[in-house]
PDB file of N, CA and C in Angstrom:
ATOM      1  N   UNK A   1      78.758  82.185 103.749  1.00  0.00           N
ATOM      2  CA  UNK A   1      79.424  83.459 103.893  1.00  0.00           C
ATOM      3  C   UNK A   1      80.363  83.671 102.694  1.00  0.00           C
ATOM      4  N   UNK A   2      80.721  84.906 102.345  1.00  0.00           N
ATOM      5  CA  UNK A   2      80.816  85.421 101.066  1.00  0.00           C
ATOM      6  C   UNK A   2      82.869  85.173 101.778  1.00  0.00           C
ATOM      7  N   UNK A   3      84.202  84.644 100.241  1.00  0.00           N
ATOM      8  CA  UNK A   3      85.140  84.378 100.518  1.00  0.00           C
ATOM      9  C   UNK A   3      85.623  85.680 101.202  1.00  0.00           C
ATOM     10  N   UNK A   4      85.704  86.833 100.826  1.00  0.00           N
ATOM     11  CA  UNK A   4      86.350  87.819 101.171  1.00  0.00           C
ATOM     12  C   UNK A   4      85.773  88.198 102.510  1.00  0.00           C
ATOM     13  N   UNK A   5      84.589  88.074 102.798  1.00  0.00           N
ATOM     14  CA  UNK A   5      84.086  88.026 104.490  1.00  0.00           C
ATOM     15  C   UNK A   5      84.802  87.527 105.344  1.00  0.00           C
ATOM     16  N   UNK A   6      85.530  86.110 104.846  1.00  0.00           N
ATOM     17  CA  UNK A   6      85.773  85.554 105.733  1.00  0.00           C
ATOM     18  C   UNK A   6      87.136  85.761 105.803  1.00  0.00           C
ATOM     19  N   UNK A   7      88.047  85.976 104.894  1.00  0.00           N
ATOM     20  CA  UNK A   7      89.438  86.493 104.983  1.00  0.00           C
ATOM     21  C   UNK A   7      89.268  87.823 105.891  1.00  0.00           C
ATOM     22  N   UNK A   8      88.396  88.450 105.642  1.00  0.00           N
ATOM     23  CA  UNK A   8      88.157  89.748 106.245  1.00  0.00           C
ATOM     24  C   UNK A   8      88.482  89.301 107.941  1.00  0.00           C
ATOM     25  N   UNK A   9      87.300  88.145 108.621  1.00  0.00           N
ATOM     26  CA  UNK A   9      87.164  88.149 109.819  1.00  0.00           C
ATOM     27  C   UNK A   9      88.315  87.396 110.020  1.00  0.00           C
ATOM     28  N   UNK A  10      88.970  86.325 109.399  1.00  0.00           N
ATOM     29  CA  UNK A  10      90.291  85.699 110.199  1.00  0.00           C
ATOM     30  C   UNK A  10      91.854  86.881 110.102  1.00  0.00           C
ATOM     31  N   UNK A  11      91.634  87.590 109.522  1.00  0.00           N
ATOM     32  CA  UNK A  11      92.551  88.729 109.427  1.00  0.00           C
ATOM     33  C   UNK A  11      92.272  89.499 110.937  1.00  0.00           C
ATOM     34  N   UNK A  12      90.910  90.077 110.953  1.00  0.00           N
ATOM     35  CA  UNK A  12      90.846  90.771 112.434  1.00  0.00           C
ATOM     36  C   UNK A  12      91.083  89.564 113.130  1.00  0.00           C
ATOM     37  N   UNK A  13      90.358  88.388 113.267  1.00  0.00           N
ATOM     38  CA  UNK A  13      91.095  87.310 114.880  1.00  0.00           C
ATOM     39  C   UNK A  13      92.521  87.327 114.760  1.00  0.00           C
ATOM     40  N   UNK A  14      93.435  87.292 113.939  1.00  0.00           N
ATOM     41  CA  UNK A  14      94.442  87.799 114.008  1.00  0.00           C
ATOM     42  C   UNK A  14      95.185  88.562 114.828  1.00  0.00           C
ATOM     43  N   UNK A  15      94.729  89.868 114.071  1.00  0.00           N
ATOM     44  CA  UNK A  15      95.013  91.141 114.521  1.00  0.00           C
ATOM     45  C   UNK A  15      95.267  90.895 116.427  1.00  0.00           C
ATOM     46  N   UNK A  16      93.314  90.936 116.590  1.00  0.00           N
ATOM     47  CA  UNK A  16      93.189  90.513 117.962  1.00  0.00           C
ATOM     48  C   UNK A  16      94.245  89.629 118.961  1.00  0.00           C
ATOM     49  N   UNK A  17      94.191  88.510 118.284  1.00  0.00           N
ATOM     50  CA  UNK A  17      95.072  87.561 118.794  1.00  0.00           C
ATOM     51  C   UNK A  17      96.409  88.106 119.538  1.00  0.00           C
ATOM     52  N   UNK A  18      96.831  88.439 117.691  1.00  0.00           N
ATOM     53  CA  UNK A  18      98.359  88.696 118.455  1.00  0.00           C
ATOM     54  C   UNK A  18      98.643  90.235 119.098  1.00  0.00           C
ATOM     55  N   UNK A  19      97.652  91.262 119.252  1.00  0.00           N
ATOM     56  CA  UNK A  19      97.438  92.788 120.457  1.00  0.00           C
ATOM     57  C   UNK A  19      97.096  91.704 121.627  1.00  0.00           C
ATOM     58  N   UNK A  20      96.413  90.650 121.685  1.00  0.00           N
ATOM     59  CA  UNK A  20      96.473  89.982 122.979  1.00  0.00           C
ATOM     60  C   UNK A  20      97.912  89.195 123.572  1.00  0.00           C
ATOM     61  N   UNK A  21      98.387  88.820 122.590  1.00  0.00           N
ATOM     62  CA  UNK A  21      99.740  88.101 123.041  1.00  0.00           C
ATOM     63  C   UNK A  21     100.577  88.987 123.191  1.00  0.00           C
ATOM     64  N   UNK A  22     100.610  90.418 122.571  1.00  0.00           N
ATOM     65  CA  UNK A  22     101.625  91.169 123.153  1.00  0.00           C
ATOM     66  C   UNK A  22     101.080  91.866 124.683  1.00  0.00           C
ATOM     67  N   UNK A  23     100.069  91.818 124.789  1.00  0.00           N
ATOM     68  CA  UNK A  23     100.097  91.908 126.397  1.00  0.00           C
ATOM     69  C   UNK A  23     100.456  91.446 127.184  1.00  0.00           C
ATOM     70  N   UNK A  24     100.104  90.166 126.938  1.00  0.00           N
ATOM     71  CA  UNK A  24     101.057  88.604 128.040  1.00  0.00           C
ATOM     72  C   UNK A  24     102.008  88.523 127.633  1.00  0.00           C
ATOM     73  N   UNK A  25     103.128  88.538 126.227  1.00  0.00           N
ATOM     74  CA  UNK A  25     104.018  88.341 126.210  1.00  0.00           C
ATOM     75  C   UNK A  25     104.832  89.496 126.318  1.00  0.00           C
ATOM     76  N   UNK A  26     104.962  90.593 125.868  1.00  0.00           N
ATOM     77  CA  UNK A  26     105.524  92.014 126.220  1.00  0.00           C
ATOM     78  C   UNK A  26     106.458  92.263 124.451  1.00  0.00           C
ATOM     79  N   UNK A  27     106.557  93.426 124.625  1.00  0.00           N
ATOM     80  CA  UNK A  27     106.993  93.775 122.988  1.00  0.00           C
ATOM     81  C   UNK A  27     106.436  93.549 122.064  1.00  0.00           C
ATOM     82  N   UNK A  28     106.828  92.924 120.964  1.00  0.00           N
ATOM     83  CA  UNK A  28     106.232  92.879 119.952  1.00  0.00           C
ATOM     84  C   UNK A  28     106.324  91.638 119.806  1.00  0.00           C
ATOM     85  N   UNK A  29     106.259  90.553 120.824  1.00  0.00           N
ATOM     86  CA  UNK A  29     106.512  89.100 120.473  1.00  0.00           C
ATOM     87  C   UNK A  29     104.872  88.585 120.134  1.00  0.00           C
ATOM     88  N   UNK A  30     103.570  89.294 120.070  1.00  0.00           N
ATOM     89  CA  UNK A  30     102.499  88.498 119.572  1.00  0.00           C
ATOM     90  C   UNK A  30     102.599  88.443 118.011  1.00  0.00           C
ATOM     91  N   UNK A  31     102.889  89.960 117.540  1.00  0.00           N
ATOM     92  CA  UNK A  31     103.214  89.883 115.932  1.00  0.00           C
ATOM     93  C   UNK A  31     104.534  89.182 115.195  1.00  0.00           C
ATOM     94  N   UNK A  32     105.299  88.758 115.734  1.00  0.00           N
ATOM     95  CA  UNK A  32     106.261  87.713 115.709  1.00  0.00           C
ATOM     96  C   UNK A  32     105.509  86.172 115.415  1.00  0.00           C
ATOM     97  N   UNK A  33     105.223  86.268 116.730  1.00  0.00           N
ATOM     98  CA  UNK A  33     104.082  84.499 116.519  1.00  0.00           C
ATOM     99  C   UNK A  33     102.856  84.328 115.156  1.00  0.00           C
ATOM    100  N   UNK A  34     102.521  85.767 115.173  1.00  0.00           N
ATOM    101  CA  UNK A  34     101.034  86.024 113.582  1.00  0.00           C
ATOM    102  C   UNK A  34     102.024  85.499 112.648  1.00  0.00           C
ATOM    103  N   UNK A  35     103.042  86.442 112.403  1.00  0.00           N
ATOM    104  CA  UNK A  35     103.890  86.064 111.247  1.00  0.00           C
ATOM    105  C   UNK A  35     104.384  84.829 110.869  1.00  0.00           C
ATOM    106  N   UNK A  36     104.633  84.394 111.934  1.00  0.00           N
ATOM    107  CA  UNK A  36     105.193  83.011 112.044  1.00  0.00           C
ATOM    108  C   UNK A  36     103.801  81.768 111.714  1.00  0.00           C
ATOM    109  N   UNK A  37     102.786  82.073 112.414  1.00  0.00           N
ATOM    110  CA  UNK A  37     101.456  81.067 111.769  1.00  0.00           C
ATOM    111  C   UNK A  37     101.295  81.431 110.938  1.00  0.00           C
ATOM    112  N   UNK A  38     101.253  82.629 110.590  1.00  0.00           N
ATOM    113  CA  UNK A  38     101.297  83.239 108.686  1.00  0.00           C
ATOM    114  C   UNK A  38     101.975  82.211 107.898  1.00  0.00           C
ATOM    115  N   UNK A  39     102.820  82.407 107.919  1.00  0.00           N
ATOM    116  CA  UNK A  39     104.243  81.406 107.339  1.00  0.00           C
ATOM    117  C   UNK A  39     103.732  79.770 106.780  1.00  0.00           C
ATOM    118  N   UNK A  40     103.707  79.429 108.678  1.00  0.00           N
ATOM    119  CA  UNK A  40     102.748  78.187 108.476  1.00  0.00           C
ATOM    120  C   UNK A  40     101.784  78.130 107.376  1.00  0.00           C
ATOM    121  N   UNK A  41     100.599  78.847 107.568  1.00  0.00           N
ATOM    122  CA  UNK A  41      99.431  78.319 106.583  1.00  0.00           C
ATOM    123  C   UNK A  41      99.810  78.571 105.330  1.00  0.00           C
ATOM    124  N   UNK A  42     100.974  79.920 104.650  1.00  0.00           N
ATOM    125  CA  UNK A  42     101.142  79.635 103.139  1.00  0.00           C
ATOM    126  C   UNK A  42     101.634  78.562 102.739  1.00  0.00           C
ATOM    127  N   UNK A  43     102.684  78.093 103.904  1.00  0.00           N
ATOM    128  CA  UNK A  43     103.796  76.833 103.456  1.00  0.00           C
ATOM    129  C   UNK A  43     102.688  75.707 103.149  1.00  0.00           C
ATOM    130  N   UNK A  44     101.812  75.542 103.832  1.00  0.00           N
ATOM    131  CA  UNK A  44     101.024  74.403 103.749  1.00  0.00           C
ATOM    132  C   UNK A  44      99.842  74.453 102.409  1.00  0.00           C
ATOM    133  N   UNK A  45     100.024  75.371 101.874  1.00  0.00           N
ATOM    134  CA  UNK A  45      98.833  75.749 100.820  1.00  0.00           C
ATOM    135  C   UNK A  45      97.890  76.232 101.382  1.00  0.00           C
ATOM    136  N   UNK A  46      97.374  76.995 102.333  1.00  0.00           N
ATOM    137  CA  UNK A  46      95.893  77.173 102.445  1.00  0.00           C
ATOM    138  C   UNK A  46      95.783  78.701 102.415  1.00  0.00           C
ATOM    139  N   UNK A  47      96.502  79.563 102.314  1.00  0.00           N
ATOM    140  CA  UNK A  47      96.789  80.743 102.378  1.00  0.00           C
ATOM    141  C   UNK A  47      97.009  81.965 101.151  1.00  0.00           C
ATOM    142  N   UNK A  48      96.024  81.218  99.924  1.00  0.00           N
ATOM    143  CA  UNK A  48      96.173  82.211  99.466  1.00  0.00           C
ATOM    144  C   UNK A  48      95.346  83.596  99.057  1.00  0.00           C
ATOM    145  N   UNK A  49      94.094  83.192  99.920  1.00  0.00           N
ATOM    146  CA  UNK A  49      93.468  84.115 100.340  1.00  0.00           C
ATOM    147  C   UNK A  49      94.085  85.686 100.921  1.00  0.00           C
ATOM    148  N   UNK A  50      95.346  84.859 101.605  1.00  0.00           N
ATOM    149  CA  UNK A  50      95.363  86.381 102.386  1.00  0.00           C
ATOM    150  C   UNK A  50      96.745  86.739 101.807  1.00  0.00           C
ATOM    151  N   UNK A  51      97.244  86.643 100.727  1.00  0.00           N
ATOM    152  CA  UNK A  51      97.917  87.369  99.898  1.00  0.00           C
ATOM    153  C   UNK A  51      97.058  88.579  99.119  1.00  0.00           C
ATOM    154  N   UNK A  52      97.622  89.855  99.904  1.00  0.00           N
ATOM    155  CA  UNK A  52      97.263  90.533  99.499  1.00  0.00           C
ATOM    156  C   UNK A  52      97.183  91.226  97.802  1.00  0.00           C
ATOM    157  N   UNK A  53      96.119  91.155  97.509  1.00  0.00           N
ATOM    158  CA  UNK A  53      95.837  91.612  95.639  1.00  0.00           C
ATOM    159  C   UNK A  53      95.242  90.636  95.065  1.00  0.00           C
ATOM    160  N   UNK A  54      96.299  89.256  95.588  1.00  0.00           N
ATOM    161  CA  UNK A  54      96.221  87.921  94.506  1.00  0.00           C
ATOM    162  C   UNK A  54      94.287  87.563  94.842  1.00  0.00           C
ATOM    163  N   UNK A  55      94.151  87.290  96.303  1.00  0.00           N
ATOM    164  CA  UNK A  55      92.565  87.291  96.650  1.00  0.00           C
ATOM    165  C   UNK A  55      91.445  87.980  96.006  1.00  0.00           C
ATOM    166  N   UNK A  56      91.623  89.468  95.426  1.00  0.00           N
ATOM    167  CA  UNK A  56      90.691  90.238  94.633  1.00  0.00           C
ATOM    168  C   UNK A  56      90.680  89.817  93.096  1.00  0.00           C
ATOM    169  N   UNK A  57      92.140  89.314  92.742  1.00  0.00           N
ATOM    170  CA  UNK A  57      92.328  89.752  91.080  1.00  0.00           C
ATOM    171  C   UNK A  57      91.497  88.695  90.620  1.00  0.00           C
ATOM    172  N   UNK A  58      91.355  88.478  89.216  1.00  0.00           N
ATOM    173  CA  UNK A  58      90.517  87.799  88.458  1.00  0.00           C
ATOM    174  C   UNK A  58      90.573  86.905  88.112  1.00  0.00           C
ATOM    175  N   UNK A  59      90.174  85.814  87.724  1.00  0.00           N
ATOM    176  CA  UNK A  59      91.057  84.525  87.446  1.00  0.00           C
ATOM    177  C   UNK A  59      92.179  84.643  86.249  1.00  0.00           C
ATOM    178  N   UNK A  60      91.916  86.032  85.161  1.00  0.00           N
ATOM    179  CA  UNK A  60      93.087  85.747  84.036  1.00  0.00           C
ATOM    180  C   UNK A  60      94.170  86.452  84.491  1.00  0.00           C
ATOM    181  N   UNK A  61      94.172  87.189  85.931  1.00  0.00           N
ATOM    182  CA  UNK A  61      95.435  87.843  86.516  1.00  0.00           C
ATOM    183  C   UNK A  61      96.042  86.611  87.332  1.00  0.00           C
ATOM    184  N   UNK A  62      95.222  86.073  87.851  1.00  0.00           N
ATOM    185  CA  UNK A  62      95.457  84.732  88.687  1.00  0.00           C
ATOM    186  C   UNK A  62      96.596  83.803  87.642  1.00  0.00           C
ATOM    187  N   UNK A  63      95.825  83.620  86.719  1.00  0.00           N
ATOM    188  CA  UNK A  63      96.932  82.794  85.807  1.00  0.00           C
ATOM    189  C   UNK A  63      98.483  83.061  85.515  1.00  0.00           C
ATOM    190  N   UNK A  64      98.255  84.515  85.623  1.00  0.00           N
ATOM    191  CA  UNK A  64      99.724  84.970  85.434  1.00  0.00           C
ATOM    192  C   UNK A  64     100.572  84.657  86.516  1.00  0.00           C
ATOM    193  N   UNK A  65     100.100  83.828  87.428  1.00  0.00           N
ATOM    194  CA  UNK A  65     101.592  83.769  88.026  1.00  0.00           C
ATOM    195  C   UNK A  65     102.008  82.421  88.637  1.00  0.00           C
ATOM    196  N   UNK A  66     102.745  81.958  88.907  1.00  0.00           N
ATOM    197  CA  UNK A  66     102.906  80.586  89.904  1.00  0.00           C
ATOM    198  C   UNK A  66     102.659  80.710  91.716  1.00  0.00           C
ATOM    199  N   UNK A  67     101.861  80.436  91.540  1.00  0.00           N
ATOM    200  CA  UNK A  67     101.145  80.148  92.758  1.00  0.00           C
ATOM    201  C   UNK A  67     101.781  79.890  93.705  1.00  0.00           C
ATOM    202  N   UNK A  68     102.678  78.467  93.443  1.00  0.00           N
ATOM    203  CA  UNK A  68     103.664  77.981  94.441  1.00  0.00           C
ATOM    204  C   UNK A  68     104.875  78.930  94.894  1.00  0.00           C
ATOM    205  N   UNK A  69     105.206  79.243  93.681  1.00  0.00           N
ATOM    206  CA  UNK A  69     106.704  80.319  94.058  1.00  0.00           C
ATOM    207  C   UNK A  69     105.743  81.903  94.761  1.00  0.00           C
ATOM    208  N   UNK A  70     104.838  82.050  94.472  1.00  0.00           N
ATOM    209  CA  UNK A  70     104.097  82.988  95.103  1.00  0.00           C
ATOM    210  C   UNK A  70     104.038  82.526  96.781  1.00  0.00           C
ATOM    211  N   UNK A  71     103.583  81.876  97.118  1.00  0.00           N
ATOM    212  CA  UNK A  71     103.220  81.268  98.628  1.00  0.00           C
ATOM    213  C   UNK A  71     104.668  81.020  99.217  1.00  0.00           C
ATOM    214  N   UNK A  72     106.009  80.817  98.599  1.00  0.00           N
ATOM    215  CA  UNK A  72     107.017  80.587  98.927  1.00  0.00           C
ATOM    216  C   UNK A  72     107.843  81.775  98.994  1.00  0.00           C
ATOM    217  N   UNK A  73     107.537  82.805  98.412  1.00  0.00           N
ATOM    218  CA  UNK A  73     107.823  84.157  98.643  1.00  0.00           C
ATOM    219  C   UNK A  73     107.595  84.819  99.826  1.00  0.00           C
ATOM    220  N   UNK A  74     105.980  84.640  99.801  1.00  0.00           N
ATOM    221  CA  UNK A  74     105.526  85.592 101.019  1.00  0.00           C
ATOM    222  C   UNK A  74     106.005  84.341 102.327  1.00  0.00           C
ATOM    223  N   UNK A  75     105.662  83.558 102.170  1.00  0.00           N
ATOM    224  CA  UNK A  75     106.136  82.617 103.167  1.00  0.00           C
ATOM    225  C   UNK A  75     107.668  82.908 104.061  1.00  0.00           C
ATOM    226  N   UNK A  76     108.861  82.879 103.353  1.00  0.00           N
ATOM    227  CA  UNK A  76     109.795  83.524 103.739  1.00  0.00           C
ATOM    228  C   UNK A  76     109.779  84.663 103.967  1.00  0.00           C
ATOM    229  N   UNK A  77     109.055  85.700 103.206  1.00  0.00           N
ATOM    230  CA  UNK A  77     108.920  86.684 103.786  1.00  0.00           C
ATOM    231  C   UNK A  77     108.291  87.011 105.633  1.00  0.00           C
ATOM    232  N   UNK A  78     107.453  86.102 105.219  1.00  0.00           N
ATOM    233  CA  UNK A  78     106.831  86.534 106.698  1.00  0.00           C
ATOM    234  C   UNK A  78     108.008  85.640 107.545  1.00  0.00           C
ATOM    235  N   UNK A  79     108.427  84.803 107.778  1.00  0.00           N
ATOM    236  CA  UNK A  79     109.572  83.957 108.483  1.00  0.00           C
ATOM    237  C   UNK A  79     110.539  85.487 108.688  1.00  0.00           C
ATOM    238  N   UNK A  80     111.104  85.714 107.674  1.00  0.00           N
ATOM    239  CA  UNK A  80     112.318  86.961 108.067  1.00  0.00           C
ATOM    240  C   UNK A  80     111.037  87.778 108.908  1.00  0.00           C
ATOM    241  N   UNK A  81     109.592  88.275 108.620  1.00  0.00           N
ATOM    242  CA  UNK A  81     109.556  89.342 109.477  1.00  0.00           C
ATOM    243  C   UNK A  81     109.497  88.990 110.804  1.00  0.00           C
ATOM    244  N   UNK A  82     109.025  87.440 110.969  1.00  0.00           N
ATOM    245  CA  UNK A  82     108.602  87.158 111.925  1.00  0.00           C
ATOM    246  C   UNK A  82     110.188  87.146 112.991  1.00  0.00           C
ATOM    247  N   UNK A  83     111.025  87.060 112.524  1.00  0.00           N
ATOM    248  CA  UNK A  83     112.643  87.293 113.353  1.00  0.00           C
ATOM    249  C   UNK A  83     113.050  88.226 113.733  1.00  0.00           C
ATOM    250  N   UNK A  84     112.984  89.813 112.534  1.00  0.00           N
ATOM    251  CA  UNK A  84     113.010  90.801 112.959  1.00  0.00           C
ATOM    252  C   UNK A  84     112.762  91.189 114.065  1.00  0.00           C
ATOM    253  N   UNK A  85     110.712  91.325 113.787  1.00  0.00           N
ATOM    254  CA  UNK A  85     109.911  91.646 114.530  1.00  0.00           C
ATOM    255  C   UNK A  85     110.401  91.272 116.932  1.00  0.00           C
ATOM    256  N   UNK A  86     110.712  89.497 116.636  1.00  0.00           N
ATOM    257  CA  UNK A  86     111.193  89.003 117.724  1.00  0.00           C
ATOM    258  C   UNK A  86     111.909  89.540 118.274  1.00  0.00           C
ATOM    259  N   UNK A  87     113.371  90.142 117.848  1.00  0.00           N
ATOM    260  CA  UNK A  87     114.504  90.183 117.758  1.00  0.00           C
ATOM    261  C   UNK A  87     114.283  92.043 117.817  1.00  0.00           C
ATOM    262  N   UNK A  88     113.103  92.761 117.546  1.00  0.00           N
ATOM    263  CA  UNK A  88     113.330  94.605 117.387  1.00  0.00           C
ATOM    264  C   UNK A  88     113.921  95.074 119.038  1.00  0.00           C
ATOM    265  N   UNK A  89     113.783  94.543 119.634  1.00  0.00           N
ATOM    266  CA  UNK A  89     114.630  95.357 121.319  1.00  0.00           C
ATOM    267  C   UNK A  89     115.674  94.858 121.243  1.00  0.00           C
ATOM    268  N   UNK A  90     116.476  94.157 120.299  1.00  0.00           N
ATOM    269  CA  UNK A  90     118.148  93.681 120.477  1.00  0.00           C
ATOM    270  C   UNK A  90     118.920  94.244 118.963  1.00  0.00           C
ATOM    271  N   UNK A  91     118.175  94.374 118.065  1.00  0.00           N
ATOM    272  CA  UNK A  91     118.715  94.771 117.184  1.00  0.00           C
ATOM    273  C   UNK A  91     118.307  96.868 116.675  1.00  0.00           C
ATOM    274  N   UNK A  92     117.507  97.152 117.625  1.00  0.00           N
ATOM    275  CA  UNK A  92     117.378  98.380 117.505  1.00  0.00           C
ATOM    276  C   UNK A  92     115.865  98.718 116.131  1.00  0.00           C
ATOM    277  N   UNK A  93     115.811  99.561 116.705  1.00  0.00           N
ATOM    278  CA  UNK A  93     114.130 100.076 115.751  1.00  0.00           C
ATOM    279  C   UNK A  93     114.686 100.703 114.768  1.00  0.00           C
ATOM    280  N   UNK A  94     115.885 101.295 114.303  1.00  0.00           N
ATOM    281  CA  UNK A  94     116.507 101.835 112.735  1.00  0.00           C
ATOM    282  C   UNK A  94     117.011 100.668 111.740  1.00  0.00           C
ATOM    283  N   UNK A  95     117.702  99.469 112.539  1.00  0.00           N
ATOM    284  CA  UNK A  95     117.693  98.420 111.904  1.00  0.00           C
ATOM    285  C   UNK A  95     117.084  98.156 111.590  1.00  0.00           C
ATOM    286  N   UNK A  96     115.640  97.686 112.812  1.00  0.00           N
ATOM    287  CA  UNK A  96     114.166  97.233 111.876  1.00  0.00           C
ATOM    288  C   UNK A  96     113.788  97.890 110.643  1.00  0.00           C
ATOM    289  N   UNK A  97     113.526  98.942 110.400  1.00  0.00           N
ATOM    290  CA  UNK A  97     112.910  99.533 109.319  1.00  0.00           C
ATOM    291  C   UNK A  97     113.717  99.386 108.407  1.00  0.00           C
ATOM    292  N   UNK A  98     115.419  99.904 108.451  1.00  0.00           N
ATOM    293  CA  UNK A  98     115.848  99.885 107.044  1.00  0.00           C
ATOM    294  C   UNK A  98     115.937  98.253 106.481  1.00  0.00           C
ATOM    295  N   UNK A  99     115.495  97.178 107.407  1.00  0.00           N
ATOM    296  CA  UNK A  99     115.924  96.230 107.068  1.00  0.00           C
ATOM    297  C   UNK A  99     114.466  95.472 106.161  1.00  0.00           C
ATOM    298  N   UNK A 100     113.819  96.567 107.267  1.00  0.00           N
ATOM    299  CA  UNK A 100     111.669  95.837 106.901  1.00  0.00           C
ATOM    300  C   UNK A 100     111.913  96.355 105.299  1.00  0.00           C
ATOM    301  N   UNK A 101     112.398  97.354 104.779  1.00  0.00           N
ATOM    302  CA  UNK A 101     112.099  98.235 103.967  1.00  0.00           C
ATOM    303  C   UNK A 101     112.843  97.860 102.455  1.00  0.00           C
ATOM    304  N   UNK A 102     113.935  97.085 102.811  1.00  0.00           N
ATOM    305  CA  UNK A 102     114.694  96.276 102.041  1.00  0.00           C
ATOM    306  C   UNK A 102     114.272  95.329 101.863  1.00  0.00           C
ATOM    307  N   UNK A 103     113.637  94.215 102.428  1.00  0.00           N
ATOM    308  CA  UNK A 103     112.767  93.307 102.302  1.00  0.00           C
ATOM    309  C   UNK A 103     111.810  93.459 101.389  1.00  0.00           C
ATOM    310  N   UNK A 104     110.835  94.670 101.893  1.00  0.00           N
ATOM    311  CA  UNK A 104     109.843  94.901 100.843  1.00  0.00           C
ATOM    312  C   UNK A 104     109.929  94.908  99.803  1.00  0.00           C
ATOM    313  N   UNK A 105     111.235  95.351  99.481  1.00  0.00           N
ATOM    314  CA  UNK A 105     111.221  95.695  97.844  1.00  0.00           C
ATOM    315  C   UNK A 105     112.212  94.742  97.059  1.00  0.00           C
ATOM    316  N   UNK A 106     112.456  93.875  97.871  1.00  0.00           N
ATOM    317  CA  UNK A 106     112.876  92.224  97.262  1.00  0.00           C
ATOM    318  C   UNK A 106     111.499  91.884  97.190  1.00  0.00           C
ATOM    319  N   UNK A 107     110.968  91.783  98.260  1.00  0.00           N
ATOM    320  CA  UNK A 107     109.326  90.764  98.137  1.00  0.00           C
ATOM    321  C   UNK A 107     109.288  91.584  96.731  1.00  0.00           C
ATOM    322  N   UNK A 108     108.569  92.905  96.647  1.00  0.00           N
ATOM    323  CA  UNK A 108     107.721  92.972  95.037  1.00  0.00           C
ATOM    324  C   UNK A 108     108.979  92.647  93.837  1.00  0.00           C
ATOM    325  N   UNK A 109     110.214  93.041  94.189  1.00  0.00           N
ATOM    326  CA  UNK A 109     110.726  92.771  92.941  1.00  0.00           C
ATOM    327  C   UNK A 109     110.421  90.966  92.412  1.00  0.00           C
ATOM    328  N   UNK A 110     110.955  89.999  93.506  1.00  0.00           N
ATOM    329  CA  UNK A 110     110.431  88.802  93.435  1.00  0.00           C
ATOM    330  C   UNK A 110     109.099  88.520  92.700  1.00  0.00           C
ATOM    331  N   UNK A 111     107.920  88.881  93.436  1.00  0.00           N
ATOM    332  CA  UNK A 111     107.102  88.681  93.669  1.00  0.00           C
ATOM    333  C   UNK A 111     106.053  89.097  91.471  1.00  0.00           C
ATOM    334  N   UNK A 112     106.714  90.105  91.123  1.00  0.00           N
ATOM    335  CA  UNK A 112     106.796  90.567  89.997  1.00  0.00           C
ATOM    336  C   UNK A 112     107.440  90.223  89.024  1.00  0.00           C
ATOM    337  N   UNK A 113     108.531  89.242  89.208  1.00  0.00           N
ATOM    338  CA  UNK A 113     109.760  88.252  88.134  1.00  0.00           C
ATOM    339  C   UNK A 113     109.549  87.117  88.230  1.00  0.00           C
ATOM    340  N   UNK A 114     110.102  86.335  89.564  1.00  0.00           N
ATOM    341  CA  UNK A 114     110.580  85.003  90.044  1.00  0.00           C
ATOM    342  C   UNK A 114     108.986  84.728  89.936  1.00  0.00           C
ATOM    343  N   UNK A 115     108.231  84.898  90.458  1.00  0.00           N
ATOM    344  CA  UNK A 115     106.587  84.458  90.651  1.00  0.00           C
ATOM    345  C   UNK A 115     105.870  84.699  89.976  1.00  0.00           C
ATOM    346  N   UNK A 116     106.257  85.091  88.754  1.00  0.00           N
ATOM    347  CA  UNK A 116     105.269  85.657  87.441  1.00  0.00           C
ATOM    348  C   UNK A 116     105.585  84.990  86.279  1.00  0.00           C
ATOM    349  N   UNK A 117     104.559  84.403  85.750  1.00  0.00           N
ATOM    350  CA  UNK A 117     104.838  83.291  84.042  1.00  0.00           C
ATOM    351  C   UNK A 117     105.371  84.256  82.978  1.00  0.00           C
TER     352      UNK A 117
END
């Protein structure tokens, strides 16, 4: 099976997964837990498939960047979303966003400096 097939299908079991855990668990605590195994598999190296861009680009875009500080980026990243996300019925849904939204644009600023040769 072709690489991007298969990022393709563990992205939807995902998806699935955690619309199933927020049924049994209530709120938004299944996408809390994604984020959080997210986390897991970059920390561990196996995840860089599902960094989004880095999976398509080419190997001489690939070069441009550090890999490690890349996976350690999104890694924390997903950790903070995965708290938010836990935490959106105690801290309010305007917090969430201005806070998701501030994040984001540390991740690319990071993600474009700190993680780039």
């Amino acid at each position: 099976m072709e690489k991007t097939t298969k990022t393709f299908i563990y992205v939807l079991l995902g998806i699935i997964a955690a619309s199933l855990l927020n049924v049994f668990l209530g709120g938004m605590m299944g996408y809390a837990i994604a984020s959080l195994i997210l986390a897991i598999v970059l920390f561990i190296g196996k995840g860089d498939n599902l960094i989004s861009g880095y999976n398509t680009a080419s190997e001489e875009e690939k070069e441009q960047y550090y890999i490690k500080r890349l996976r350690l980026v999104m890694g924390i990243f997903c950790l903070l979303m995965a708290g938010l996300t836990a935490f959106i019925n105690t801290i309010g849904v305007g917090v969430f966003v201005i806070t998701m939204t501030l994040l984001v644009v540390l991740l690319i600023v990071l993600c474009n400096t700190w993680a780039k040769k």
